[in-house]
Protein backbone atom coordinates (compact mmCIF):
# COMPACT_ATOMS: atom_id res chain seq x y z
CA UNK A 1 106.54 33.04 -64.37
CA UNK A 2 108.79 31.30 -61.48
CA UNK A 3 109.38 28.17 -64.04
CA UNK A 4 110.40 30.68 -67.31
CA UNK A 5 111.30 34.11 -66.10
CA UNK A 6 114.90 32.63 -65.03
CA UNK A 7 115.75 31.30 -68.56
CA UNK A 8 114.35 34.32 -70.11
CA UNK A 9 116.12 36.79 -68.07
CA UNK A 10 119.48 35.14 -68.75
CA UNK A 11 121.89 37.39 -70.85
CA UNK A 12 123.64 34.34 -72.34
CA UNK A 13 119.70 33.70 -74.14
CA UNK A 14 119.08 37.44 -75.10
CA UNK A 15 119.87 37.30 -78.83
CA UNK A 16 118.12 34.00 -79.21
CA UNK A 17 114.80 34.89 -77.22
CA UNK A 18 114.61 37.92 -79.24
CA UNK A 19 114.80 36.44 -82.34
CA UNK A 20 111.94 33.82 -81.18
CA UNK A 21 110.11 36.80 -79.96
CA UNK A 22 110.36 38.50 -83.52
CA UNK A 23 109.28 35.05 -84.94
CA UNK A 24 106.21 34.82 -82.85
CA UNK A 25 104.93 38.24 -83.37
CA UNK A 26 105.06 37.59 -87.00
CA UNK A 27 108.32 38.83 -88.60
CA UNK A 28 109.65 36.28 -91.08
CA UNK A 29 113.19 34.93 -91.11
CA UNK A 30 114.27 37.07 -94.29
CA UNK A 31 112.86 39.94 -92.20
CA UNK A 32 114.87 39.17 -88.77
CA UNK A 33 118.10 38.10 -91.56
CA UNK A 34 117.84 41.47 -93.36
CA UNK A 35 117.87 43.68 -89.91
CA UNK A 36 120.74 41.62 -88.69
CA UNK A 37 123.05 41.03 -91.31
CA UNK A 38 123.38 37.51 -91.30
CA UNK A 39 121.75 34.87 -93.57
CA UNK A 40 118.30 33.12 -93.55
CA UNK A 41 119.57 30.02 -92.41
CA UNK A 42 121.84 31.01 -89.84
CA UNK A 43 118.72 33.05 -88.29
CA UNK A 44 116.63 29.74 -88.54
CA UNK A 45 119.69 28.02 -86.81
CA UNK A 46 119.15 30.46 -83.95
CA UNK A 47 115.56 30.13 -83.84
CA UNK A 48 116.15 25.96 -83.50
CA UNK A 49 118.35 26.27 -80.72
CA UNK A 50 116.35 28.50 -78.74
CA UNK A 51 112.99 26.70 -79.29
CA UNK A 52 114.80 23.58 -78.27
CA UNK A 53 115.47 25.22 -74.89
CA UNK A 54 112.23 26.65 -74.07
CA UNK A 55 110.26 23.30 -75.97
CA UNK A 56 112.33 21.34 -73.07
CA UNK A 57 111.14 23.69 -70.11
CA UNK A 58 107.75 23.87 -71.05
CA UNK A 59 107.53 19.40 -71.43
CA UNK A 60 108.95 19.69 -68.00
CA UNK A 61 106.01 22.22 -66.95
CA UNK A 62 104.21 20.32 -63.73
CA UNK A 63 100.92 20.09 -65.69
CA UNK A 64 100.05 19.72 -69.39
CA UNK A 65 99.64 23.64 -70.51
CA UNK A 66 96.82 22.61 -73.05
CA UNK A 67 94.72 20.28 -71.16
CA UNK A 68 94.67 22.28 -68.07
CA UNK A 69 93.45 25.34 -69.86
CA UNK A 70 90.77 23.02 -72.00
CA UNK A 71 89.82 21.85 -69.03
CA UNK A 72 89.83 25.93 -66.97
CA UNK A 73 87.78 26.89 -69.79
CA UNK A 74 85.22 24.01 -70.27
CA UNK A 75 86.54 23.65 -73.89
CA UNK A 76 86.57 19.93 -73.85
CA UNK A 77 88.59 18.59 -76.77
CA UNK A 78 89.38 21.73 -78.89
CA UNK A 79 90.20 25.09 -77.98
CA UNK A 80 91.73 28.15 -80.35
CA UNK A 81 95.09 29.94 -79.82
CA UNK A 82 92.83 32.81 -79.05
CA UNK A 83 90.98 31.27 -75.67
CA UNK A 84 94.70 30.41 -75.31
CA UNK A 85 96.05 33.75 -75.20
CA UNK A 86 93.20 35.27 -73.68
CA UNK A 87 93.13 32.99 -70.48
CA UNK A 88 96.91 33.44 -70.23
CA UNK A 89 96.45 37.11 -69.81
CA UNK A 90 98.96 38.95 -68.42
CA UNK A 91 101.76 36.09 -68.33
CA UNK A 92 104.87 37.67 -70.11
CA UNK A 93 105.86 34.63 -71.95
CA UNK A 94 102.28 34.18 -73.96
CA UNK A 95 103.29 34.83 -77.14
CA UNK A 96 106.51 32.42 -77.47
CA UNK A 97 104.81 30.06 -75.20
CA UNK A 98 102.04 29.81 -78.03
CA UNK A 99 104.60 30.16 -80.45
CA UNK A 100 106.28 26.98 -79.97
CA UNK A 101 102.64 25.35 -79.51
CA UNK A 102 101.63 26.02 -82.44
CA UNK A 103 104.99 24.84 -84.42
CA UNK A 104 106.34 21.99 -82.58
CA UNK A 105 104.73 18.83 -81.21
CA UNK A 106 105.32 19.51 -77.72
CA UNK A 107 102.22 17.76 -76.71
CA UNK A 108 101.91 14.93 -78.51
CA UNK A 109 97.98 14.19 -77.46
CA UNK A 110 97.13 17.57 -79.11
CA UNK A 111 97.44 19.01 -82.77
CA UNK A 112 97.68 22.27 -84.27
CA UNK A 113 95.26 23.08 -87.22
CA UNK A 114 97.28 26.52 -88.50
CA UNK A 115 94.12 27.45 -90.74
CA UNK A 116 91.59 27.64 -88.27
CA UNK A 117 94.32 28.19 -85.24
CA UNK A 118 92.34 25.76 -83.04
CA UNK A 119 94.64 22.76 -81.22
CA UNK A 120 92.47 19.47 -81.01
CA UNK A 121 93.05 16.18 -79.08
CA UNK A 122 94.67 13.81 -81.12
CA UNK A 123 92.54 10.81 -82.89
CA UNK A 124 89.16 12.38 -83.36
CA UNK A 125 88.09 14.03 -86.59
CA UNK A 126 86.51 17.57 -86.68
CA UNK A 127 84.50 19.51 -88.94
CA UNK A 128 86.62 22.96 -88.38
CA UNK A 129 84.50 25.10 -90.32
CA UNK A 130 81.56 24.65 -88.62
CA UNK A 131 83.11 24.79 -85.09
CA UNK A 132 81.70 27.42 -82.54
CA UNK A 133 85.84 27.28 -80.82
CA UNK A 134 85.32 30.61 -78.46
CA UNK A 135 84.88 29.29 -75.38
CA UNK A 136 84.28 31.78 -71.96
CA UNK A 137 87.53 32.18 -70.17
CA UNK A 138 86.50 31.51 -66.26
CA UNK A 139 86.81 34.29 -64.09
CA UNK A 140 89.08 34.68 -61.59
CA UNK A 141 88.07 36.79 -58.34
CA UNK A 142 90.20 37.57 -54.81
CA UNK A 143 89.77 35.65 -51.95
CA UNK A 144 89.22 37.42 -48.90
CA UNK A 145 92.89 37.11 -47.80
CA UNK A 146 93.58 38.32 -50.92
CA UNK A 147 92.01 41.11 -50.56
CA UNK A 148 93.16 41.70 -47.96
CA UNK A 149 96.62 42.01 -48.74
CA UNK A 150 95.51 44.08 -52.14
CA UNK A 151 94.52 46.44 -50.06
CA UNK A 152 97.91 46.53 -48.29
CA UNK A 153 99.07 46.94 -51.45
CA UNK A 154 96.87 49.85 -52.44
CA UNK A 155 97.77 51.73 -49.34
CA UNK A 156 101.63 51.44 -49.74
CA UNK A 157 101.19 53.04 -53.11
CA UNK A 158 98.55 55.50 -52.02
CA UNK A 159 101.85 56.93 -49.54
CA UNK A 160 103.99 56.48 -52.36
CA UNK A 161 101.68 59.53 -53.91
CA UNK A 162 102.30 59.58 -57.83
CA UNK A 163 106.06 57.90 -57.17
CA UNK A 164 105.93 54.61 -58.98
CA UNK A 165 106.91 51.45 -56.90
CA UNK A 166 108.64 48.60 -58.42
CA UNK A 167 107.15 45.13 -58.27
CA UNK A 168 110.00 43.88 -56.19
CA UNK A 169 109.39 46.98 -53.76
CA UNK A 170 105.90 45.93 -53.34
CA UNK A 171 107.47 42.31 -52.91
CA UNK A 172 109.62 43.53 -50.33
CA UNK A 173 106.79 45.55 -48.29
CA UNK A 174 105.25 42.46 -47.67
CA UNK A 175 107.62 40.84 -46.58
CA UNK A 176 107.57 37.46 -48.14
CA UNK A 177 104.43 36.86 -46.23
CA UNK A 178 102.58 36.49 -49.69
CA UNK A 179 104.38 34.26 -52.43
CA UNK A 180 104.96 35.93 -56.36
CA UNK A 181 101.55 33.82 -57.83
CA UNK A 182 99.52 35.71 -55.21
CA UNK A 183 100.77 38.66 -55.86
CA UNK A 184 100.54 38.43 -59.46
CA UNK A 185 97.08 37.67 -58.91
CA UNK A 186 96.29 41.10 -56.88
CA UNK A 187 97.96 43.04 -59.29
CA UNK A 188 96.18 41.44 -61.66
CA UNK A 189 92.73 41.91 -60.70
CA UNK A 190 92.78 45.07 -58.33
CA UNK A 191 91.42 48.02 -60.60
CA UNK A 192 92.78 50.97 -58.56
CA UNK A 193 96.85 49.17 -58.87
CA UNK A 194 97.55 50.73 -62.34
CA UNK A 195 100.92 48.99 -63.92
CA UNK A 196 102.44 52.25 -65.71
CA UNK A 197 105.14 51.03 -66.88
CA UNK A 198 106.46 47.11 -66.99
CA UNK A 199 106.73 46.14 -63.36
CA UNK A 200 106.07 49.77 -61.97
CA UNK A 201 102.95 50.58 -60.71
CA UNK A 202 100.98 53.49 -59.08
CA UNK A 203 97.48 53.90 -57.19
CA UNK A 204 94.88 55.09 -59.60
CA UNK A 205 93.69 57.84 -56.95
CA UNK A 206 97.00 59.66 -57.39
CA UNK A 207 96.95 60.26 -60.80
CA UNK A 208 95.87 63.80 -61.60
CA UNK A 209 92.87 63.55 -63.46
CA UNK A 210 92.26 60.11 -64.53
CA UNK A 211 88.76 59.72 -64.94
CA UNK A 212 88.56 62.76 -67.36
CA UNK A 213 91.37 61.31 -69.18
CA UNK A 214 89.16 57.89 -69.16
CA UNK A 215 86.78 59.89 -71.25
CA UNK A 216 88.93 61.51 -73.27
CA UNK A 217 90.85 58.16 -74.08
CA UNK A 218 87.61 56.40 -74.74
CA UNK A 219 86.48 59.19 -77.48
CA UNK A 220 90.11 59.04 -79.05
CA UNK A 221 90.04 54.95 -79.61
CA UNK A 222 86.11 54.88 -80.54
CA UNK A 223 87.13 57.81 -83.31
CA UNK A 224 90.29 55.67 -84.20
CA UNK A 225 88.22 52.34 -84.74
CA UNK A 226 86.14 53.90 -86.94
CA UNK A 227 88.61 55.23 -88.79
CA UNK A 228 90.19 52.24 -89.05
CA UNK A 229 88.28 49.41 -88.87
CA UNK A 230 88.33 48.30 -85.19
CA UNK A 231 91.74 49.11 -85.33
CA UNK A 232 94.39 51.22 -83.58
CA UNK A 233 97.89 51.45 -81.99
CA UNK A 234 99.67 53.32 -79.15
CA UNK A 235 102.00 55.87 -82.44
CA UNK A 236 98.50 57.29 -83.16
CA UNK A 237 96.52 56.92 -79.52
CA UNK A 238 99.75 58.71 -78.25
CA UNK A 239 99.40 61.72 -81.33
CA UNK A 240 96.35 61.87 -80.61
CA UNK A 241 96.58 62.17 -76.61
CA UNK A 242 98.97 64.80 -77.31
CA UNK A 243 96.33 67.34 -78.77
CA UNK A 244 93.47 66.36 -75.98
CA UNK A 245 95.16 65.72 -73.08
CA UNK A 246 98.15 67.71 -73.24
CA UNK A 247 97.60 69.19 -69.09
CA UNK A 248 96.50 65.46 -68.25
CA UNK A 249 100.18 64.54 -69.68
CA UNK A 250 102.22 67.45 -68.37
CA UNK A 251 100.54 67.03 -64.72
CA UNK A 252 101.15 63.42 -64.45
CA UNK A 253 104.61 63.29 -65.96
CA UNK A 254 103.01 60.88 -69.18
CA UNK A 255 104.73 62.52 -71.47
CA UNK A 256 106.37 59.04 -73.20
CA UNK A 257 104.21 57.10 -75.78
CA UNK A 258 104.42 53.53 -73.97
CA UNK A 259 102.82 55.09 -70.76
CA UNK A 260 99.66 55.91 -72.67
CA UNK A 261 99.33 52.85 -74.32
CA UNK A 262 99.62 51.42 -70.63
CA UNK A 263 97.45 53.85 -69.31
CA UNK A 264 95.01 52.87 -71.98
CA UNK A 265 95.61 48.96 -71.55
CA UNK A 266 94.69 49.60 -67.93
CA UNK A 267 91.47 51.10 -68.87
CA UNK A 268 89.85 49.28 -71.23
CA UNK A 269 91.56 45.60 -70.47
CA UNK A 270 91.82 45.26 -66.86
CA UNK A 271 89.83 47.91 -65.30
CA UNK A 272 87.20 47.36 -68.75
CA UNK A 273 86.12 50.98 -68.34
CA UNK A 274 82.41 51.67 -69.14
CA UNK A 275 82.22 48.07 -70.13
CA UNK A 276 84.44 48.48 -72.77
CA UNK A 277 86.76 45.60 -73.40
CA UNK A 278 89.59 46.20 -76.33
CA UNK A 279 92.91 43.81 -77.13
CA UNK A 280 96.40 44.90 -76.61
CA UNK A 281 99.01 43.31 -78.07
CA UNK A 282 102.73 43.24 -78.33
CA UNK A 283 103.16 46.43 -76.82
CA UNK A 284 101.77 48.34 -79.93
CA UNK A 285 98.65 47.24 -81.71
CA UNK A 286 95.36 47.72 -79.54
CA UNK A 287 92.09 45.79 -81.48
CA UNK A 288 87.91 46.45 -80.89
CA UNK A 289 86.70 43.22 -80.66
CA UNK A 290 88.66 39.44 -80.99
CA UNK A 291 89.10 38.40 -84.37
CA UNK A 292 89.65 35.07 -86.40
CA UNK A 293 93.01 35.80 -87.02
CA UNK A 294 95.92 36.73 -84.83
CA UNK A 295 96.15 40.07 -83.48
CA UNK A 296 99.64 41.42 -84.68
CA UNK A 297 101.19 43.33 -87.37
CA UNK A 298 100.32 40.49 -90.26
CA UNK A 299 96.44 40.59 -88.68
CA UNK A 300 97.12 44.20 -89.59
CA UNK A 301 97.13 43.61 -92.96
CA UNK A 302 94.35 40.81 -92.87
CA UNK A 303 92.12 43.33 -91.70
CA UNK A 304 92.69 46.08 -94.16
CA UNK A 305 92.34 43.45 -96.47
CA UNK A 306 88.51 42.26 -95.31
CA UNK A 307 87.42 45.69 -95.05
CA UNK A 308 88.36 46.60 -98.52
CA UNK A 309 86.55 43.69 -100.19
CA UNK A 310 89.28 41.04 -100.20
CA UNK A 311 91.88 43.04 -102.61
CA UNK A 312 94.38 45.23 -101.84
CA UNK A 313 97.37 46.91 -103.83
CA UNK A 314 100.71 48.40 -102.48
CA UNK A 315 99.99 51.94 -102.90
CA UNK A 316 96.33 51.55 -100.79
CA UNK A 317 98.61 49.05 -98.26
CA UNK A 318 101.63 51.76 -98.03
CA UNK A 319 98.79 54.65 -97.43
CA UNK A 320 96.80 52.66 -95.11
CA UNK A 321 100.04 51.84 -92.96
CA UNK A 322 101.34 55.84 -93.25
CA UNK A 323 98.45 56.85 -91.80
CA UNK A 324 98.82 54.39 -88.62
CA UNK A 325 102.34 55.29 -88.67
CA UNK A 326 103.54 51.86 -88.93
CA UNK A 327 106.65 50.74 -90.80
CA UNK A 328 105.94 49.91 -94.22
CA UNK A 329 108.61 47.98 -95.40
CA UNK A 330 108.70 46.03 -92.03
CA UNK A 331 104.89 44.96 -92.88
CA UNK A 332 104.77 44.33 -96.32
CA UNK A 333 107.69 42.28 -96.54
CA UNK A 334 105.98 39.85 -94.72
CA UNK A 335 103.93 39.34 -97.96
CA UNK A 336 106.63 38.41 -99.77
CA UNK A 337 107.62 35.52 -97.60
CA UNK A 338 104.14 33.82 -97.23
CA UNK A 339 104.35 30.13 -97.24
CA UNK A 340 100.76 29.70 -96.31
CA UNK A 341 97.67 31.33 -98.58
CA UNK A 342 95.22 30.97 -95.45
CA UNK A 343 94.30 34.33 -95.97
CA UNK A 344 95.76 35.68 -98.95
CA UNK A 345 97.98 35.63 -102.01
CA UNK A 346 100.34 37.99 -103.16
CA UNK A 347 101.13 38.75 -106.94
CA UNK A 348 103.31 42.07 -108.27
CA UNK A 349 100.43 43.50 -110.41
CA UNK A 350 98.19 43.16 -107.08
């Protein structure tokens, strides 16, 4: 975060980033052109100059991004985006980071294999198909320092009562005496520091209610992934939290979709509540299990896809998305702009 967060934070890079944002969580260029105004290849233009930028910061990284985490994980000369994303966790930049992986040859000991989304080391000849690529993500603990100052932590929010702190508030309590990776560490891993919002956290204890909620949040998402084949997102969690937890909401002052979602993201990603482990991404989509294709709005469609026997038409797509009360001409555009038929074609009649 210290190497990237000053060249993403810049307001001279805002249009840019956000267009390489858009590209990495799947829209295509006609998409980001049509929403803008502007042309195909002037959005592509953008897109070139910003991955430029950020391809340059990341080559000057101290370490080599994908051997170090091959190496983390135990994953030896191949590892998928996946293991990727999951061992970068909660770093803000994952999905650009991976992103410009993926598309440019940043590293040039390591390739990219876009069907199977596995990078490999350069020279050596794999049978992808047949490759077992999930590899355990090691596990990171406190130290007892660490702890230490988590619980410092914990106790300055505790007197906060349900006021949420800032993360530079919490920086500022300690006075410097713990540096930003440390402290992204504690927040990280300490179960009772609940981020509510981005960068604005509160103690778990002072929220009216939560364990109840727990339950009732549990019940909702179980319902939701049946429904929905191991699927769901924080428009319906948040309808849904609405009719169950309406006193939990009104008590706590989570009244605003993204706080569930957060709330929920707490649960059953960090804290893994009653063992159960889900997959939040980009802010929206949450997932059951890991799947073999990315987890965004075109893994969306992938999924409806598998679950209905490999065929789907418009109508069933446009119904399907209704009902999860996602955009539908956002989505399905993206079909219309394929350049890859990885995992599926598209015709008019089908």
């Amino acid at each position: 975060n210290e190497t990237f967060t000053p060249f993403f934070t810049d307001p001279r890079n805002a249009d840019s980033l956000d267009i390489l944002y858009q590209r990495a969580s799947g829209f295509t260029l006609l998409d980001i052109a049509e929403k803008r105004n502007l042309t195909r290849e002037r959005i592509r233009q953008i897109e070139l100059k910003s991955s430029e930028k950020l391809a340059a910061l990341i080559k000057d990284f101290p370490v080599n991004i994908l051997a170090f985490i091959c190496a983390e994980t135990d994953s030896g000369d191949h590892i998928s985006a996946g293991s990727i994303r999951e061992y970068l966790g909660d770093f803000q930049y994952t999905s650009q980071l991976v992103y410009l992986l993926e598309n440019e040859n940043i590293y040039e000991k390591y390739q990219y294999n876009k069907r199977y989304d596995v990078f490999y080391h350069s020279g050596i000849e794999l049978d992808f198909s047949t490759l077992d690529i999930k590899k355990p993500v090691k596990e990171l603990v406190l130290n007892d320092k660490e702890a230490e100052t988590g619980k410092k932590i914990e106790d300055f929010l505790i007197a906060k009562n349900l006021v949420k702190r800032a993360y530079n508030d919490i920086c500022e309590f300690l006075g410097g005496e713990t540096g930003n990776v440390r402290i992204n560490k504690i927040l990280q891993l300490s179960n009772n520091i609940v981020e509510i919002e981005k960068d604005w956290y509160v103690h778990r204890s002072r929220i009216v209610d939560f364990d109840e909620a727990a339950a009732k949040l549990l019940m909702i998402l179980r319902n939701q992934f049946r429904q929905f084949h191991g699927y769901s997102n924080s428009h319906i969690l948040f309808d849904a939290a609405r009719i169950d937890l309406p006193m939990f909401m009104n008590d706590n002052g989570f009244e605003a979709e993204p706080l569930i979602y957060m709330l929920a993201r707490h649960l059953f990603f960090k804290e893994k509540y009653k063992g159960c482990h889900f997959y939040f991404t980009e802010g929206l989509h949450i997932w059951e299990k890991q799947t073999d294709f990315t987890l965004n709005s075109k893994g969306v469609l992938i999924n409806f896809a598998k679950t209905a026997g490999g065929v789907i038409t418009r109508e069933e797509t446009e119904k399907y998305l209704e009902n999860l009360k996602l955009s539908k001409n956002i989505i399905i555009n993206k079909i219309h702009d394929i350049t890859d038929s990885t995992f599926y074609f598209y015709t008019e009649t089908t």
